[in-house]
PDB file of N, CA and C in Angstrom:
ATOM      1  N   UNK A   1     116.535 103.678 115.185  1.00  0.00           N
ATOM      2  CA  UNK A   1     116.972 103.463 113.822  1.00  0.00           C
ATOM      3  C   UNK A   1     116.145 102.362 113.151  1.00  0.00           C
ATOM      4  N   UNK A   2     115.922 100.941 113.981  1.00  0.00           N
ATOM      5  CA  UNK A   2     115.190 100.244 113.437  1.00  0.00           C
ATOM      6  C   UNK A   2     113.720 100.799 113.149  1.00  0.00           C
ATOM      7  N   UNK A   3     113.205 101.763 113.799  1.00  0.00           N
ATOM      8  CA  UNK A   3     111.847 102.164 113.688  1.00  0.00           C
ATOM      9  C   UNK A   3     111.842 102.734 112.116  1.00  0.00           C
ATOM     10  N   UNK A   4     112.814 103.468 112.150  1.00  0.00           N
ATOM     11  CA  UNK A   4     112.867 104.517 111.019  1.00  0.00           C
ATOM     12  C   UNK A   4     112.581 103.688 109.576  1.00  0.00           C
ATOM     13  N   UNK A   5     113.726 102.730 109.883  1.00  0.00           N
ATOM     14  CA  UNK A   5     114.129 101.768 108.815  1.00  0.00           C
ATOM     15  C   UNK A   5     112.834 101.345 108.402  1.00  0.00           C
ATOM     16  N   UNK A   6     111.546 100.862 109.395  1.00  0.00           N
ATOM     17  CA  UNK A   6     110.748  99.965 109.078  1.00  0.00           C
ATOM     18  C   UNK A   6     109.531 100.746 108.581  1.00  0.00           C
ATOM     19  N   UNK A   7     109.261 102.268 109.318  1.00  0.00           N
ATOM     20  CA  UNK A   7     108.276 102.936 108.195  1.00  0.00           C
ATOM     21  C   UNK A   7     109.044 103.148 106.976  1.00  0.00           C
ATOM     22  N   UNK A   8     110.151 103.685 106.553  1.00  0.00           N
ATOM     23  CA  UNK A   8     110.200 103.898 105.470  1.00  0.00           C
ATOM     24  C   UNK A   8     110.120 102.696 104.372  1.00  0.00           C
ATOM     25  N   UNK A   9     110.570 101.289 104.994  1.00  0.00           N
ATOM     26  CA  UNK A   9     109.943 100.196 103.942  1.00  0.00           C
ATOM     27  C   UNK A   9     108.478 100.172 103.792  1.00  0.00           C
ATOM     28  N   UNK A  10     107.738 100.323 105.227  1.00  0.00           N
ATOM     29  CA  UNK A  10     106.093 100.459 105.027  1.00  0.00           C
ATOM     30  C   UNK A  10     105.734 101.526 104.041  1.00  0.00           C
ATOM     31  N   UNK A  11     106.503 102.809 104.117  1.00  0.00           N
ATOM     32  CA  UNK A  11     106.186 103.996 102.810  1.00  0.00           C
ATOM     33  C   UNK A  11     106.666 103.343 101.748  1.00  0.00           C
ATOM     34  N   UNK A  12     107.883 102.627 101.450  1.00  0.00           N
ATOM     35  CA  UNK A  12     107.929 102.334  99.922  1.00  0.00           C
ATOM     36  C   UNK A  12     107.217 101.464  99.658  1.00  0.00           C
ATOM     37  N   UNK A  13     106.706  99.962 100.539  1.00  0.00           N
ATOM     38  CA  UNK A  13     105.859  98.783  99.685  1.00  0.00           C
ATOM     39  C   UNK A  13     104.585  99.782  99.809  1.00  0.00           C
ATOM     40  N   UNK A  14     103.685 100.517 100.093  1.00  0.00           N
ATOM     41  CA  UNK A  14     102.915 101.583  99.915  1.00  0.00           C
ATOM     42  C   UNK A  14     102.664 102.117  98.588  1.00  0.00           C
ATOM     43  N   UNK A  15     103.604 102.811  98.408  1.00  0.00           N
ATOM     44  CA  UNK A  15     103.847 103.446  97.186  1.00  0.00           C
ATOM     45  C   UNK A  15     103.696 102.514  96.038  1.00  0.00           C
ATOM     46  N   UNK A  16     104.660 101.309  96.430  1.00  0.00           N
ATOM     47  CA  UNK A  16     104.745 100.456  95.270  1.00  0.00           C
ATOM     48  C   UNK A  16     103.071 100.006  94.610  1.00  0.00           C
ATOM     49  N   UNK A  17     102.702  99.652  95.436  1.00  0.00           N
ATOM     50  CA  UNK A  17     101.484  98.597  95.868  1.00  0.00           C
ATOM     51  C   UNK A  17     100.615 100.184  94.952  1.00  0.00           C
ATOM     52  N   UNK A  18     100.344 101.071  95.202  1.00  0.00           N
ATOM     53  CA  UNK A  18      99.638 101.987  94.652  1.00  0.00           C
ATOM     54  C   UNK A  18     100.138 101.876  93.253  1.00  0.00           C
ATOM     55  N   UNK A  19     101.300 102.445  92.698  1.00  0.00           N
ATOM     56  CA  UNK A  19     101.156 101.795  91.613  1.00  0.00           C
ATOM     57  C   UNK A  19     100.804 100.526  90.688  1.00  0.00           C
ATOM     58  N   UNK A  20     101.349  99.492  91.386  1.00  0.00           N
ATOM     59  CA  UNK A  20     100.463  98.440  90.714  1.00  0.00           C
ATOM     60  C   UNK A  20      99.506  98.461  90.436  1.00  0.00           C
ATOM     61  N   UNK A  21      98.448  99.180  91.488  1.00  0.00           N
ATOM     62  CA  UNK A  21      97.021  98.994  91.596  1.00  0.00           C
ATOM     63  C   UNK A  21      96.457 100.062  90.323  1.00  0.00           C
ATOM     64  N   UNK A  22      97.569 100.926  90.124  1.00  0.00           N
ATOM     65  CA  UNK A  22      97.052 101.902  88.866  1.00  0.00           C
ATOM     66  C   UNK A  22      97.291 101.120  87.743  1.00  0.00           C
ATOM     67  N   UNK A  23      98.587 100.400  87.525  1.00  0.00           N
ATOM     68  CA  UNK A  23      98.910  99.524  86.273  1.00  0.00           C
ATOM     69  C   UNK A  23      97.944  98.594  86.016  1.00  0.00           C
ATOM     70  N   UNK A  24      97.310  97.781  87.399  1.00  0.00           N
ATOM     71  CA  UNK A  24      96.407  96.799  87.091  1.00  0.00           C
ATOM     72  C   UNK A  24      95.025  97.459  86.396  1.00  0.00           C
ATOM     73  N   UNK A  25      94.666  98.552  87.009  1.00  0.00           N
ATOM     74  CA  UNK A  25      93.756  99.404  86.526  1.00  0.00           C
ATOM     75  C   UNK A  25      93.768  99.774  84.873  1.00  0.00           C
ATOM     76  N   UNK A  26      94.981 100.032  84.832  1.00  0.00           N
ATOM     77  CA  UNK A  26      95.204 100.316  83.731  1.00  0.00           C
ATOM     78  C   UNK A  26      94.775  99.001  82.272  1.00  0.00           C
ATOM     79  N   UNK A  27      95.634  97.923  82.421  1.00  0.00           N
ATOM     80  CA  UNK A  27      95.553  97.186  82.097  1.00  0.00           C
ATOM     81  C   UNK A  27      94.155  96.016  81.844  1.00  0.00           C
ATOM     82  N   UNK A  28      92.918  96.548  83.488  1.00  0.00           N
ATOM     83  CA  UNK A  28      91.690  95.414  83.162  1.00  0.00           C
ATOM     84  C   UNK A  28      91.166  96.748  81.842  1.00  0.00           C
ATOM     85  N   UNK A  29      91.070  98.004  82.772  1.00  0.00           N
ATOM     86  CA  UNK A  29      90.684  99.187  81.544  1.00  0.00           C
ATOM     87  C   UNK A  29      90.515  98.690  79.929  1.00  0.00           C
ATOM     88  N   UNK A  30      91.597  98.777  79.680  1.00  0.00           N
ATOM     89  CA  UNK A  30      92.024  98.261  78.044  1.00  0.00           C
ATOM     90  C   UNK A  30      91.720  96.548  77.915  1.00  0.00           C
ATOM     91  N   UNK A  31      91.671  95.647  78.564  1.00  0.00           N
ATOM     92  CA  UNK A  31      90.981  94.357  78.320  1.00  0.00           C
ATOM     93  C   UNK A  31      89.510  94.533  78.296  1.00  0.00           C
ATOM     94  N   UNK A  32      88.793  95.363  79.545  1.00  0.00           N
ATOM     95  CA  UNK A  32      87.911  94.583  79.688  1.00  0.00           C
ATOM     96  C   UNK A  32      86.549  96.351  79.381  1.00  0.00           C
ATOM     97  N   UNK A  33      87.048  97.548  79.152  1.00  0.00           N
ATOM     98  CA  UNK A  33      86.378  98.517  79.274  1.00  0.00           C
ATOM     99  C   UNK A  33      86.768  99.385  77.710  1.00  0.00           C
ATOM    100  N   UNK A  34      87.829  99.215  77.039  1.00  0.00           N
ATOM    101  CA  UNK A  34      87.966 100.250  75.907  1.00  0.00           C
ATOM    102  C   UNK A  34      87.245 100.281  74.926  1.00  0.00           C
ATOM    103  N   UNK A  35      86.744  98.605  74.489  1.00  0.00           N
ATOM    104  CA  UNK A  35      86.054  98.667  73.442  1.00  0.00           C
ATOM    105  C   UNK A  35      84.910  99.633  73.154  1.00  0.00           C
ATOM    106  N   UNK A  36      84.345  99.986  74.925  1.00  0.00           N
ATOM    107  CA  UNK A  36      83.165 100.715  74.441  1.00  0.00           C
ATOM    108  C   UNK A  36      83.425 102.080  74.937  1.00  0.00           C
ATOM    109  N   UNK A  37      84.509 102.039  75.768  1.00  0.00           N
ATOM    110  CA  UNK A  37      84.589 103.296  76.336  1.00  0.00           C
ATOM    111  C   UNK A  37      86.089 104.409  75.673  1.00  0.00           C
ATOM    112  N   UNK A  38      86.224 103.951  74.809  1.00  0.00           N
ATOM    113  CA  UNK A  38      87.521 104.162  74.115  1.00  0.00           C
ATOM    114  C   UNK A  38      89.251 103.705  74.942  1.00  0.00           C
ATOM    115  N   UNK A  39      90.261 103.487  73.635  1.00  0.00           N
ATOM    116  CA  UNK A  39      91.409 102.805  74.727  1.00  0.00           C
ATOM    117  C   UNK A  39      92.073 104.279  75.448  1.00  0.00           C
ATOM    118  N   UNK A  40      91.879 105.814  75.403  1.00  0.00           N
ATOM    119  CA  UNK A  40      92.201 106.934  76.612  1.00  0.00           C
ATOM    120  C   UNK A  40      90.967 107.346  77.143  1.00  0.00           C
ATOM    121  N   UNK A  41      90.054 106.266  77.161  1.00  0.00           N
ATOM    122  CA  UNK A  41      88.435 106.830  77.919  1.00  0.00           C
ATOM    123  C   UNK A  41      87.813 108.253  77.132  1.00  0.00           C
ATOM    124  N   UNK A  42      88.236 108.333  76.044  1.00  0.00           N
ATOM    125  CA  UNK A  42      87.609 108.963  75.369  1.00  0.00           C
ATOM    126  C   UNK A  42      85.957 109.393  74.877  1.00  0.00           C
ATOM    127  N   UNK A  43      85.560 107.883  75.020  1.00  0.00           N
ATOM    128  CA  UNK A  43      84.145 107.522  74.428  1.00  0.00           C
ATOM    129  C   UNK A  43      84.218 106.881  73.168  1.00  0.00           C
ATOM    130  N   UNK A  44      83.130 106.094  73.042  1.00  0.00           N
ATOM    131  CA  UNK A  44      82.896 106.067  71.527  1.00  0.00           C
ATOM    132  C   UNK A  44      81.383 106.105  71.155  1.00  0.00           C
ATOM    133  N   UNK A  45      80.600 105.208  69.789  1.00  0.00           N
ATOM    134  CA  UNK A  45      79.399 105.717  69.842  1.00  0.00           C
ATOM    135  C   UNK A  45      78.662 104.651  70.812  1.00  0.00           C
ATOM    136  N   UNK A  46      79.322 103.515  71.391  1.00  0.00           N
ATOM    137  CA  UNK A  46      78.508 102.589  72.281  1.00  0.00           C
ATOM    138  C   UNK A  46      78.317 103.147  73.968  1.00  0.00           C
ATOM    139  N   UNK A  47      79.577 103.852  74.167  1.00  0.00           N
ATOM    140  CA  UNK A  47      79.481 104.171  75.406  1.00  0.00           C
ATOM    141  C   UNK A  47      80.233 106.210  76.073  1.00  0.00           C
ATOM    142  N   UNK A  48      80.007 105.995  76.972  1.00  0.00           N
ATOM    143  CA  UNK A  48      80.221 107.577  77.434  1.00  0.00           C
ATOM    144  C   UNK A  48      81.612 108.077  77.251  1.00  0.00           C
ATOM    145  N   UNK A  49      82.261 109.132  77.424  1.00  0.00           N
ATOM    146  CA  UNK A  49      83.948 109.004  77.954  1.00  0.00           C
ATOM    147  C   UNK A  49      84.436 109.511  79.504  1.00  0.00           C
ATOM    148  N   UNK A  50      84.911 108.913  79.855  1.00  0.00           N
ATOM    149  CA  UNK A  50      85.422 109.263  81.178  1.00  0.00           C
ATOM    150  C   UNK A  50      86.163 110.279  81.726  1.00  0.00           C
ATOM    151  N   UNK A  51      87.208 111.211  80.507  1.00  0.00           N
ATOM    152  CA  UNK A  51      87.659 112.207  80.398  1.00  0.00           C
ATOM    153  C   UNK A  51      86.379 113.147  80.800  1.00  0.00           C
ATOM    154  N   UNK A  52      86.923 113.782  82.033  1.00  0.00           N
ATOM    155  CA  UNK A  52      86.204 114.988  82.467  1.00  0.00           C
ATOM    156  C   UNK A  52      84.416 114.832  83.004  1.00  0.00           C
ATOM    157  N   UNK A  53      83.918 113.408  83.237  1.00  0.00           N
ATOM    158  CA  UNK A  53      83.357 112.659  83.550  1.00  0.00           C
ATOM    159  C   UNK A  53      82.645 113.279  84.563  1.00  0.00           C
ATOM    160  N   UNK A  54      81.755 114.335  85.036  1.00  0.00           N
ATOM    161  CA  UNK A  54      81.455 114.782  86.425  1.00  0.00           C
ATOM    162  C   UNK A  54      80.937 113.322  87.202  1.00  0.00           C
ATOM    163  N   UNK A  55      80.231 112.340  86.734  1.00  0.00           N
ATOM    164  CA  UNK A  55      79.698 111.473  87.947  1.00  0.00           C
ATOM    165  C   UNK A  55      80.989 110.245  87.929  1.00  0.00           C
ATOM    166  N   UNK A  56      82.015 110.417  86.747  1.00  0.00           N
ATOM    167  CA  UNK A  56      83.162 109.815  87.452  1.00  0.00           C
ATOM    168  C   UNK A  56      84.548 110.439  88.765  1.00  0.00           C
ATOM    169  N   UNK A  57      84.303 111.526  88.680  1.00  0.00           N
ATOM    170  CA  UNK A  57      85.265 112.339  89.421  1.00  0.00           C
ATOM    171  C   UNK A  57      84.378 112.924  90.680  1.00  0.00           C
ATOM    172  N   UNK A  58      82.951 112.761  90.601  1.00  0.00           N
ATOM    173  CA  UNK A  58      82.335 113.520  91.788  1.00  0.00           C
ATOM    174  C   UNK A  58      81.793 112.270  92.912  1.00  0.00           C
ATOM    175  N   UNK A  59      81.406 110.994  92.084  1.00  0.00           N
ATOM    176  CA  UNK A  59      81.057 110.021  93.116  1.00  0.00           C
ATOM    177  C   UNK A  59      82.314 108.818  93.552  1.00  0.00           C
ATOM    178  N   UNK A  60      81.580 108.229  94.888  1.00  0.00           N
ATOM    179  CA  UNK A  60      83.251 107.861  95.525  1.00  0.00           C
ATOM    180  C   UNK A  60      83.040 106.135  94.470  1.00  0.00           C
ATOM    181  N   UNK A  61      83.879 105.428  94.911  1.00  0.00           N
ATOM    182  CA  UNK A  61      84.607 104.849  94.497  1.00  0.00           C
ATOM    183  C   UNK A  61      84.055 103.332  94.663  1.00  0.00           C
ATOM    184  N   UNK A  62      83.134 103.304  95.876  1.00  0.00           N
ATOM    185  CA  UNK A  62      82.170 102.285  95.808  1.00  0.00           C
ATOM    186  C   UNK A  62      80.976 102.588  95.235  1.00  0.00           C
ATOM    187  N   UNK A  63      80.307 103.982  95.367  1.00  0.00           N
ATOM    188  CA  UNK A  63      79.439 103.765  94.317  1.00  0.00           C
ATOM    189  C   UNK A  63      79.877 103.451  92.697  1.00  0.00           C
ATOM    190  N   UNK A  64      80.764 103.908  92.005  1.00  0.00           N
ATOM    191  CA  UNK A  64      81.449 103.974  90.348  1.00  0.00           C
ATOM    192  C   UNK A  64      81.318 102.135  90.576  1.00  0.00           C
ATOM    193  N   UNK A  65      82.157 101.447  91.295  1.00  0.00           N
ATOM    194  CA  UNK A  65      82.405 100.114  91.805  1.00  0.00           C
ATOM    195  C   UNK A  65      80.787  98.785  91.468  1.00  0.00           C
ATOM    196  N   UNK A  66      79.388  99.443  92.161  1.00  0.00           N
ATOM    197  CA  UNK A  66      78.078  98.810  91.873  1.00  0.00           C
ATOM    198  C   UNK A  66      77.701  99.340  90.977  1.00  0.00           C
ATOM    199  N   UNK A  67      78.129  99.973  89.925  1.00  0.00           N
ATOM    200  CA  UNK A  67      77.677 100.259  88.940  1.00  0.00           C
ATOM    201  C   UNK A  67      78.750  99.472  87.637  1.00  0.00           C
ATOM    202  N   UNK A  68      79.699  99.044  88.120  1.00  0.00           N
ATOM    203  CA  UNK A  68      80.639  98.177  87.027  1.00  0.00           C
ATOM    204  C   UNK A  68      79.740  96.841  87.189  1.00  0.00           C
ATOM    205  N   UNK A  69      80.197  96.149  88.614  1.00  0.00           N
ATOM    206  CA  UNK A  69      79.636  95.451  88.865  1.00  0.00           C
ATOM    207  C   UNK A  69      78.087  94.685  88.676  1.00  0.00           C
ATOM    208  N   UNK A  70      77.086  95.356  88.529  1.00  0.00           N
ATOM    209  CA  UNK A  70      75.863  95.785  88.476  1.00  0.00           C
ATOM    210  C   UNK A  70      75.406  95.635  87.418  1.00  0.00           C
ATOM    211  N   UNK A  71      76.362  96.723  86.160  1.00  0.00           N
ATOM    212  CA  UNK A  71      75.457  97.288  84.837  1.00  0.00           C
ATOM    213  C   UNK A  71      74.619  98.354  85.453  1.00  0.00           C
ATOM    214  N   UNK A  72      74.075  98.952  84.334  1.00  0.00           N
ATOM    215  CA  UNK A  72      72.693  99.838  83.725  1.00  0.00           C
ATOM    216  C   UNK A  72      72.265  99.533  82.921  1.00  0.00           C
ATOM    217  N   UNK A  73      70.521  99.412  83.508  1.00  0.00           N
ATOM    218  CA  UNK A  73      69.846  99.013  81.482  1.00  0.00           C
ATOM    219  C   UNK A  73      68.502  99.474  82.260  1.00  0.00           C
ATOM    220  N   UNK A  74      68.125  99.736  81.332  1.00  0.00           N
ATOM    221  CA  UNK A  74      66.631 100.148  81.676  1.00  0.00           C
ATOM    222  C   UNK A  74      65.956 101.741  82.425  1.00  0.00           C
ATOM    223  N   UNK A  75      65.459 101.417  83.503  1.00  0.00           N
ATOM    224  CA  UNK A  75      65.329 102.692  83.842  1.00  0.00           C
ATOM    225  C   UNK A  75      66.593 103.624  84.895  1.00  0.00           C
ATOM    226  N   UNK A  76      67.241 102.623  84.901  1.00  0.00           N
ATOM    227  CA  UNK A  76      68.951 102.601  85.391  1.00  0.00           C
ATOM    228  C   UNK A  76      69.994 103.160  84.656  1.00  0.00           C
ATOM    229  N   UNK A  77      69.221 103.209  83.914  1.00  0.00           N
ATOM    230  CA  UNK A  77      70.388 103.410  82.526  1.00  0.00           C
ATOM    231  C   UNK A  77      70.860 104.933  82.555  1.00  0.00           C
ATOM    232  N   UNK A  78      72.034 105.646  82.236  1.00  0.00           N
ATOM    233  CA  UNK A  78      72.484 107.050  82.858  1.00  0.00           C
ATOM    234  C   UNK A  78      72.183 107.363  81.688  1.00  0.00           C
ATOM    235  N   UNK A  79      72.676 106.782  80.694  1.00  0.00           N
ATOM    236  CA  UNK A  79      72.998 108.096  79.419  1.00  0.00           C
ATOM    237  C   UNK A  79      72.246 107.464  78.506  1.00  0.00           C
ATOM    238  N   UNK A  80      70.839 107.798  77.942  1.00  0.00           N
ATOM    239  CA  UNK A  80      70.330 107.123  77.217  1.00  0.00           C
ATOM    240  C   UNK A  80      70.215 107.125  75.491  1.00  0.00           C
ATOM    241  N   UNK A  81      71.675 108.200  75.640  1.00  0.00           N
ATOM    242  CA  UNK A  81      72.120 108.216  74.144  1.00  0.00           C
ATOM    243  C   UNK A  81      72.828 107.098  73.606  1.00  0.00           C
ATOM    244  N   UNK A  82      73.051 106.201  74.199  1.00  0.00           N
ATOM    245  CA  UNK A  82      73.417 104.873  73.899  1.00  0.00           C
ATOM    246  C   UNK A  82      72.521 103.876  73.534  1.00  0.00           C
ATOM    247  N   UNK A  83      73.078 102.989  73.046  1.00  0.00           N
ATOM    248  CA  UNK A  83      71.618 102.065  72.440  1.00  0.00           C
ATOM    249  C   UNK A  83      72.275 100.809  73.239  1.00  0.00           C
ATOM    250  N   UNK A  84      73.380 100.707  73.827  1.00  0.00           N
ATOM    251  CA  UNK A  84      73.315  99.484  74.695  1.00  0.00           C
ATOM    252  C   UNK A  84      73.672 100.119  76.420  1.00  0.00           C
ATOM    253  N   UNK A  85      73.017  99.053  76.843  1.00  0.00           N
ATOM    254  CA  UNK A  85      73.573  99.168  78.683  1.00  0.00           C
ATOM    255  C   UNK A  85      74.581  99.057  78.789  1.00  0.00           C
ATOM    256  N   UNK A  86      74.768  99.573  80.051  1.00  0.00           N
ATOM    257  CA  UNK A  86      76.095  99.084  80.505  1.00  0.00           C
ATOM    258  C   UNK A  86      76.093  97.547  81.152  1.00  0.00           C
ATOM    259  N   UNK A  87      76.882  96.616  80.522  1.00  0.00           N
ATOM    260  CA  UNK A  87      76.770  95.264  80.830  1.00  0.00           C
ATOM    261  C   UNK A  87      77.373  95.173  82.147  1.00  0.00           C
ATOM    262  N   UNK A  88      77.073  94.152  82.881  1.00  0.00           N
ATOM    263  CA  UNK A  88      77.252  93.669  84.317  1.00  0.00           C
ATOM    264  C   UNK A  88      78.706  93.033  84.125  1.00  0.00           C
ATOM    265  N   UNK A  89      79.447  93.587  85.225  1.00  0.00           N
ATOM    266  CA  UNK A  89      80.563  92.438  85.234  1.00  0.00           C
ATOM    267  C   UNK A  89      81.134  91.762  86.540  1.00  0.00           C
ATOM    268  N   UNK A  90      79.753  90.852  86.437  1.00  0.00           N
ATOM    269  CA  UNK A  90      79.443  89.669  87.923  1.00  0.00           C
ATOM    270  C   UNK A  90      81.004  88.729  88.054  1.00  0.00           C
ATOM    271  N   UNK A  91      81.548  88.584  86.829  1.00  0.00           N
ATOM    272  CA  UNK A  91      82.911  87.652  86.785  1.00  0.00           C
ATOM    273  C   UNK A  91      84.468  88.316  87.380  1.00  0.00           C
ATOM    274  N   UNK A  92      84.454  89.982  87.373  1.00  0.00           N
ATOM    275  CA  UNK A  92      85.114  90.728  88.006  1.00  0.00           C
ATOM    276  C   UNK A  92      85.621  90.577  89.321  1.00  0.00           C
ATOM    277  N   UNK A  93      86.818  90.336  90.118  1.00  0.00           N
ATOM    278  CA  UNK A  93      86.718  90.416  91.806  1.00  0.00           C
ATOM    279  C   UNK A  93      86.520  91.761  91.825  1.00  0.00           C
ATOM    280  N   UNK A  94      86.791  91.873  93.342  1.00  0.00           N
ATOM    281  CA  UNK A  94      86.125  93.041  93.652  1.00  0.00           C
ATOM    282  C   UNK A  94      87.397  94.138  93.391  1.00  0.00           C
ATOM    283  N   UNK A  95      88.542  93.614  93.855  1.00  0.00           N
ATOM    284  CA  UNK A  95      89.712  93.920  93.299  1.00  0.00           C
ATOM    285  C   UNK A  95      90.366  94.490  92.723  1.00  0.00           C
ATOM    286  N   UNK A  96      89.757  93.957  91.218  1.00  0.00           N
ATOM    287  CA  UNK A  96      90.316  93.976  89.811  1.00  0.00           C
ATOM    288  C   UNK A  96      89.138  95.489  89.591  1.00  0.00           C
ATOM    289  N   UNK A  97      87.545  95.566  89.664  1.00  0.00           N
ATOM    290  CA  UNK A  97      86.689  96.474  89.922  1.00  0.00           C
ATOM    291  C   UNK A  97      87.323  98.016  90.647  1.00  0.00           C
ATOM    292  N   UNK A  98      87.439  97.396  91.616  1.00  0.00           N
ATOM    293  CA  UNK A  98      88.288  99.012  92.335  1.00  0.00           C
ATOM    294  C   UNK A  98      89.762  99.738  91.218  1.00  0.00           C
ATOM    295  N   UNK A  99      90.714  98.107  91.181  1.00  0.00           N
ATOM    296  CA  UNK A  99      91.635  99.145  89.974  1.00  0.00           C
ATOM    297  C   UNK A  99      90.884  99.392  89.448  1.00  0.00           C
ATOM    298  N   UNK A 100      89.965  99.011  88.461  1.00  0.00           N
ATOM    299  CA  UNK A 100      89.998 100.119  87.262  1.00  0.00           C
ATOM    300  C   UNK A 100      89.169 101.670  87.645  1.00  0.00           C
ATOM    301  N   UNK A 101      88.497 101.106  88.697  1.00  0.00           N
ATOM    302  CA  UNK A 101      87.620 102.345  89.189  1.00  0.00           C
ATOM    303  C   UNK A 101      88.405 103.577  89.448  1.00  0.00           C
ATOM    304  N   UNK A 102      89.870 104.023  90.194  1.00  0.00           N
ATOM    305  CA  UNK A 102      90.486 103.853  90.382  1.00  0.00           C
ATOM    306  C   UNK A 102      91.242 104.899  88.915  1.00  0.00           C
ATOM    307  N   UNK A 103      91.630 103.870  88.344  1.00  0.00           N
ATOM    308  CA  UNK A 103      91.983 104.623  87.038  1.00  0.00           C
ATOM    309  C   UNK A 103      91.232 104.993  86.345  1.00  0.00           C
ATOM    310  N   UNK A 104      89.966 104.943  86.210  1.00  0.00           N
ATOM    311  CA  UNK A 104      88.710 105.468  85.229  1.00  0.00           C
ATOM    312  C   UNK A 104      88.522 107.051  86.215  1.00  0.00           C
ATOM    313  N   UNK A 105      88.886 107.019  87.380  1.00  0.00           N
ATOM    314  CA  UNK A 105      88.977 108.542  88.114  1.00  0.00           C
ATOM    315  C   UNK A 105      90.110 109.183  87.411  1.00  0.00           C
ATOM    316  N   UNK A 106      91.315 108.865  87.253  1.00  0.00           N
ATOM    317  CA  UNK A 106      92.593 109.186  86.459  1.00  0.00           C
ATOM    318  C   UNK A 106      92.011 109.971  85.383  1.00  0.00           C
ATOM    319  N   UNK A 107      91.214 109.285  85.019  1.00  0.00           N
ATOM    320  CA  UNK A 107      90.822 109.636  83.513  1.00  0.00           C
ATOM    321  C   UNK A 107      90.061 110.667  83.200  1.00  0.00           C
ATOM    322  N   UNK A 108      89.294 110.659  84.423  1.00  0.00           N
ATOM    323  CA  UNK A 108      87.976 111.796  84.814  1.00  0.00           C
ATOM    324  C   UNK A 108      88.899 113.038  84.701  1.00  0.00           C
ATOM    325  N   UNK A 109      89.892 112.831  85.743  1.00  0.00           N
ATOM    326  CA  UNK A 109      90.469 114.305  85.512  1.00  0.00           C
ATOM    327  C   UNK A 109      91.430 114.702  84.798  1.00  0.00           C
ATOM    328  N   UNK A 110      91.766 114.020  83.675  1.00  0.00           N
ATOM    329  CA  UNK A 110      92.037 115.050  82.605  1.00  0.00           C
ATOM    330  C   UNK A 110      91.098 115.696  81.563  1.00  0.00           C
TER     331      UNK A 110
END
């Protein structure tokens, strides 16, 4: 009985903990990514949209991750219908990077 008891708390702080990690996602998203990427990842004219995104929904989660981290500019640069890079965000933990990565997949697939 005690066994039982103790996975099913390990399945709910689990669960819980996954959501947060989508809310936090959610939340650096709209601080620190909408301006250019729209606030439902839409796009706008500075940056791409994430909705339906093939290299957001097809690559894993550490690569999407060195590319937040990182930036694009130059010959790096993916989509060169933009007139700015994608800026580096060296001040990010690694953390806060994965949520949104994370939820920017969310986004891919609708």
């Amino acid at each position: 009985m005690k066994k039982l008891l103790g996975v099913g708390v390990f399945a709910l702080s689990v669960a819980v903990a996954g959501s947060a990690l989508a809310a936090d996602g959610a939340a650096i998203f709209k601080s620190k990514c909408a301006a250019c990427h729209g606030a439902e990842g839409q796009g706008t004219a500075m940056a791409p949209a994430f909705k339906g995104n093939e290299f957001i929904k097809k690559s894993s989660v550490a690569d999407i991750s060195l590319v937040v981290k990182n930036g694009r500019a130059g010959a790096e640069k993916k989509y060169k219908q933009f007139a700015i890079a994608m800026p580096a965000q060296k001040t990010m933990s690694d953390e806060d990077i994965h949520a949104v990565v994370e939820f920017e997949k969310t986004l891919a697939g609708k």
